[in-house]
Protein backbone atom coordinates (compact mmCIF):
# COMPACT_ATOMS: atom_id res chain seq x y z
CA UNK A 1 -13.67 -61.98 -28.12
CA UNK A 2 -16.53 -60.67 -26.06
CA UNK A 3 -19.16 -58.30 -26.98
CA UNK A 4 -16.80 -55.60 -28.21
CA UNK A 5 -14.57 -57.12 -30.37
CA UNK A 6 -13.73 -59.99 -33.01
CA UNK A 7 -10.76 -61.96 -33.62
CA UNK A 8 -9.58 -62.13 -37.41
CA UNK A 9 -7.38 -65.26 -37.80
CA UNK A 10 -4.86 -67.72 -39.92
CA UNK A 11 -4.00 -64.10 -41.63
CA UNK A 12 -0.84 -64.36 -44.24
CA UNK A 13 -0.64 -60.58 -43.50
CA UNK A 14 -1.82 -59.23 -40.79
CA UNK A 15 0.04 -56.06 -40.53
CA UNK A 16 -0.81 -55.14 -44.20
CA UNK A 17 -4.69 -56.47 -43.56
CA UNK A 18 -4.56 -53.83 -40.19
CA UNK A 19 -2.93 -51.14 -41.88
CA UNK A 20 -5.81 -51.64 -45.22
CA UNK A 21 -8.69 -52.07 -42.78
CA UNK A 22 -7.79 -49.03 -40.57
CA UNK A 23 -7.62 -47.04 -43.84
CA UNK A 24 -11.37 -47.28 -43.98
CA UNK A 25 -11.65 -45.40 -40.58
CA UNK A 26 -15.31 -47.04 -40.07
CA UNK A 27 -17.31 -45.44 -37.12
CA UNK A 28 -17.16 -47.20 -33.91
CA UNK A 29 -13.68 -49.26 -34.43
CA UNK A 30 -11.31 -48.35 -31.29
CA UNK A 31 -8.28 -50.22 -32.29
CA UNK A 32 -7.31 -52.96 -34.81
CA UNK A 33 -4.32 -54.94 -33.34
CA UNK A 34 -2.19 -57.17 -35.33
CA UNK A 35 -0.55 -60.07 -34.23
CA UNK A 36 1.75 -63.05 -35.74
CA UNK A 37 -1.17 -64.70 -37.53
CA UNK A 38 -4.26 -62.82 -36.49
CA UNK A 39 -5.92 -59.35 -36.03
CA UNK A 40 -8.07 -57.89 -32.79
CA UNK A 41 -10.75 -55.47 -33.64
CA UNK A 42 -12.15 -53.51 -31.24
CA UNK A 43 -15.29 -51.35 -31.35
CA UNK A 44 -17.14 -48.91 -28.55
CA UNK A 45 -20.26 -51.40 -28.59
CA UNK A 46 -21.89 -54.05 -29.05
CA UNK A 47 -24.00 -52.60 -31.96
CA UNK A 48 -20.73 -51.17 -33.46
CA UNK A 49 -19.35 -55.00 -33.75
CA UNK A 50 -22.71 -56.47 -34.94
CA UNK A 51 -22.61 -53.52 -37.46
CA UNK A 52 -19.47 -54.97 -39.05
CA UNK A 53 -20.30 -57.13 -42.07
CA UNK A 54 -17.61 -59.37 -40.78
CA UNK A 55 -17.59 -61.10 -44.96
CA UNK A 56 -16.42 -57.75 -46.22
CA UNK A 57 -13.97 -57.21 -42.85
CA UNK A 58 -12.03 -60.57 -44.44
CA UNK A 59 -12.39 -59.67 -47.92
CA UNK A 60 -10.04 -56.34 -47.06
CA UNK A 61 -8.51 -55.41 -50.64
CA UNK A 62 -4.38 -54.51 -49.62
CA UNK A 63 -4.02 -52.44 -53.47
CA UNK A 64 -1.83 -49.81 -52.67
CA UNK A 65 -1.76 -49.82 -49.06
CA UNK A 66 1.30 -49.52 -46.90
CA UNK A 67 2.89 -48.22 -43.87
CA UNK A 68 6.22 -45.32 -43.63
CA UNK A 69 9.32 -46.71 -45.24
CA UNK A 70 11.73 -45.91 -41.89
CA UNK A 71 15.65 -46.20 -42.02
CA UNK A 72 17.48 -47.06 -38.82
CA UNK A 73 21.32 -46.34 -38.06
CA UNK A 74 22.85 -48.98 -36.67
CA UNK A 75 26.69 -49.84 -35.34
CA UNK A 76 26.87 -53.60 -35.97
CA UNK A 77 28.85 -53.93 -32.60
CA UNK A 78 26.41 -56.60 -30.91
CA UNK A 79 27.74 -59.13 -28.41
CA UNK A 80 26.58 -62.23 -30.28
CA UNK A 81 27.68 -60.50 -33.68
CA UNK A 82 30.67 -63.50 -33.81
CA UNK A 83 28.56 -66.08 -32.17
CA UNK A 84 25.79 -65.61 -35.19
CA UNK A 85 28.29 -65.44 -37.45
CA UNK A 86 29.91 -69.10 -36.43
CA UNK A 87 25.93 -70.77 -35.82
CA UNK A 88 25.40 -69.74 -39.98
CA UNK A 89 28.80 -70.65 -41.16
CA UNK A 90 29.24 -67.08 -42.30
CA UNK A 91 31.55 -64.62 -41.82
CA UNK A 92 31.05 -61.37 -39.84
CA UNK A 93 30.60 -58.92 -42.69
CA UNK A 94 28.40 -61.63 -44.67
CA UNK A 95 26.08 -61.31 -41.51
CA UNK A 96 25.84 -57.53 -41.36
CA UNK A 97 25.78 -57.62 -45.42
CA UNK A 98 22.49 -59.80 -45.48
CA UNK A 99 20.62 -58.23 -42.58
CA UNK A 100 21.04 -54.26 -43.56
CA UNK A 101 20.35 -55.24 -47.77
CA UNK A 102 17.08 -56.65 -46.68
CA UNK A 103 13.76 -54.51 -46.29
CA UNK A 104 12.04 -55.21 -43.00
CA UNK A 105 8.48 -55.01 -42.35
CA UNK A 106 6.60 -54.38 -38.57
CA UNK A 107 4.83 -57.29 -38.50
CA UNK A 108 3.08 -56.78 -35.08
CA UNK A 109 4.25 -54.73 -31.57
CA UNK A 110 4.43 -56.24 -28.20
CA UNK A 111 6.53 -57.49 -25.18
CA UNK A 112 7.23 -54.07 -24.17
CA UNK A 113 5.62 -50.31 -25.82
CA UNK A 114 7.44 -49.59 -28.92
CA UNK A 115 9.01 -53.39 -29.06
CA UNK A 116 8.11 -53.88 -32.95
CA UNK A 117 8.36 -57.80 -34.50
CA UNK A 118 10.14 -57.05 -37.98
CA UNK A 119 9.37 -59.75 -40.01
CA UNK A 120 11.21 -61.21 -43.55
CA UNK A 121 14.79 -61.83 -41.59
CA UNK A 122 16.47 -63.88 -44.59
CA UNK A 123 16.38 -67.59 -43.38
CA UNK A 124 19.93 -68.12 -43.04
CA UNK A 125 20.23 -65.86 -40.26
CA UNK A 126 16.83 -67.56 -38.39
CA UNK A 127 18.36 -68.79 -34.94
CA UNK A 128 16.15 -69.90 -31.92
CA UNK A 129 16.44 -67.76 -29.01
CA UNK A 130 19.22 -67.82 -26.59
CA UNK A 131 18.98 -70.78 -24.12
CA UNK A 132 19.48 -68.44 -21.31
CA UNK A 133 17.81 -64.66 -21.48
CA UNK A 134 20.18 -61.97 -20.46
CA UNK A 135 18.68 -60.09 -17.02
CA UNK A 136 19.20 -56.75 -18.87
CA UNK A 137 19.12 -56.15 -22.80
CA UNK A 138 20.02 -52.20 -23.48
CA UNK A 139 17.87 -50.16 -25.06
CA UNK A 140 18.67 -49.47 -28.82
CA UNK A 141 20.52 -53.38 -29.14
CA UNK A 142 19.35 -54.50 -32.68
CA UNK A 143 18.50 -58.55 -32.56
CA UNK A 144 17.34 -61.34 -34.41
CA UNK A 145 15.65 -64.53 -33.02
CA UNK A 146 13.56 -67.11 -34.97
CA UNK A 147 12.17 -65.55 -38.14
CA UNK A 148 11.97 -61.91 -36.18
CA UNK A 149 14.32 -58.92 -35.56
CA UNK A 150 14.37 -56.24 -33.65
CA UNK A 151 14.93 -53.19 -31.50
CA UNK A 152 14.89 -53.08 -28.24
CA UNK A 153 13.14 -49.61 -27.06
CA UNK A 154 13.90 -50.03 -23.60
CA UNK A 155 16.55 -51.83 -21.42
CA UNK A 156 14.84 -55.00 -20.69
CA UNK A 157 15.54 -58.57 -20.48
CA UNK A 158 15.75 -60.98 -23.34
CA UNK A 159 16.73 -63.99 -25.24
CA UNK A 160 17.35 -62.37 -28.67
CA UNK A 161 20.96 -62.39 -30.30
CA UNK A 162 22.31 -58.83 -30.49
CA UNK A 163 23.82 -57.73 -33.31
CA UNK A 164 24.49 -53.76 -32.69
CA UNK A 165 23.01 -50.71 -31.54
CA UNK A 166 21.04 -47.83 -32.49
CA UNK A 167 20.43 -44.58 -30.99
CA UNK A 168 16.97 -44.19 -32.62
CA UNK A 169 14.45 -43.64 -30.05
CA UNK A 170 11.81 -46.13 -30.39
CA UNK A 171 9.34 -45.30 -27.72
CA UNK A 172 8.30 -41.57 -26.23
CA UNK A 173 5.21 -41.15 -24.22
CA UNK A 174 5.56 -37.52 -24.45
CA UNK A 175 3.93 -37.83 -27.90
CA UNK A 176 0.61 -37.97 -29.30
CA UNK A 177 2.03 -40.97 -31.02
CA UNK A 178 4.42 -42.50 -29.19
CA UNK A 179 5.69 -45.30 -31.07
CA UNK A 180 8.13 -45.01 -34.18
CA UNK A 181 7.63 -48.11 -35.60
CA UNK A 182 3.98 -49.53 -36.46
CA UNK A 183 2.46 -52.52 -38.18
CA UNK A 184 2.85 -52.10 -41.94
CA UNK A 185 5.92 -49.93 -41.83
CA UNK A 186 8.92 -50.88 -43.79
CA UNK A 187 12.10 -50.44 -41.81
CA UNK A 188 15.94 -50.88 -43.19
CA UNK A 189 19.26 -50.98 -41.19
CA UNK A 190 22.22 -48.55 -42.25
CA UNK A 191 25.22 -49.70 -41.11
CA UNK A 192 27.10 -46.59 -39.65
């Protein structure tokens, strides 16, 4: 990936690999960026990256590394709520009941700052995206799509199925660490 960084692929967990590696703080690492299958890392030289013993950098032991556990009120009043609940042949409350029992975890960040990919969505509830995005998705609409749910931080558009709302702010710039959720984190929905 250039002279500055190195691309860590076919990963089974690359949030939990990012979260153990940045644990080790090593000089000269910028940022380590997890993705669906893969993790960026990105040092402040060349030397840095050739400094890596890139053997050891797979080899990353998880033992007793994790991210925040983070509960998130939600009102399951989402548009597609009924429309999720017909595509599974389940009933409204059975959809609610199986997404806010299971324990989330941010699998990666992207599309838009603060737009975390929460990964372990019980496969019953996996639907493709819509066929047709909506122009504007408000912020704080909780959604699932594929294997993935979500929150969105920020009105935006999107294809995801929205199953209620939260009024947990996601995203602020103001702060030294802007974004709530991170790669590693565990996140659960309350229904309010």
């Amino acid at each position: 990936m250039g002279r500055r960084a190195v691309l860590i692929d076919d990963l089974d967990d690359p949030a939990g690999w990012s979260v153990a590696f940045r644990s080790r703080r090593l000089p000269g690492v910028v940022d380590v960026v997890p993705a669906a299958r893969t993790v960026l890392i990105s040092c402040d030289s060349s030397a840095t990256l050739a400094a890596l013993d890139l053997d050891d950098v797979v080899d990353v032991v998880l033992q007793g590394t994790s991210g925040v556990a983070i509960e998130i009120p939600v009102v399951y009043d989402g548009v597609d709520l009924d429309h999720v609940a017909r595509q599974t042949n389940l009933s409204v409350a059975e959809v609610i009941e199986i997404h806010s029992r299971t324990t989330f975890e941010v699998a990666f960040c992207g599309f838009t700052p603060g737009f975390a990919y929460l990964r372990e969505l019980p496969g019953i509830l996996h639907l493709p995206r819509r066929e047709t995005p909506r122009t504007r998705v408000p912020a704080g609409s909780v959604a699932i799509a594929a294997e993935y749910s979500a929150v969105y931080p920020r009105s935006s558009p999107g294809g995801w199925h929205l199953l209620g709302t939260t009024d947990v702010i996601l995203f602020d710039a103001s702060l030294s660490d802007p974004a709530l959720l991170k790669p590693g984190d565990s996140v659960r929905f309350v229904p309010q």
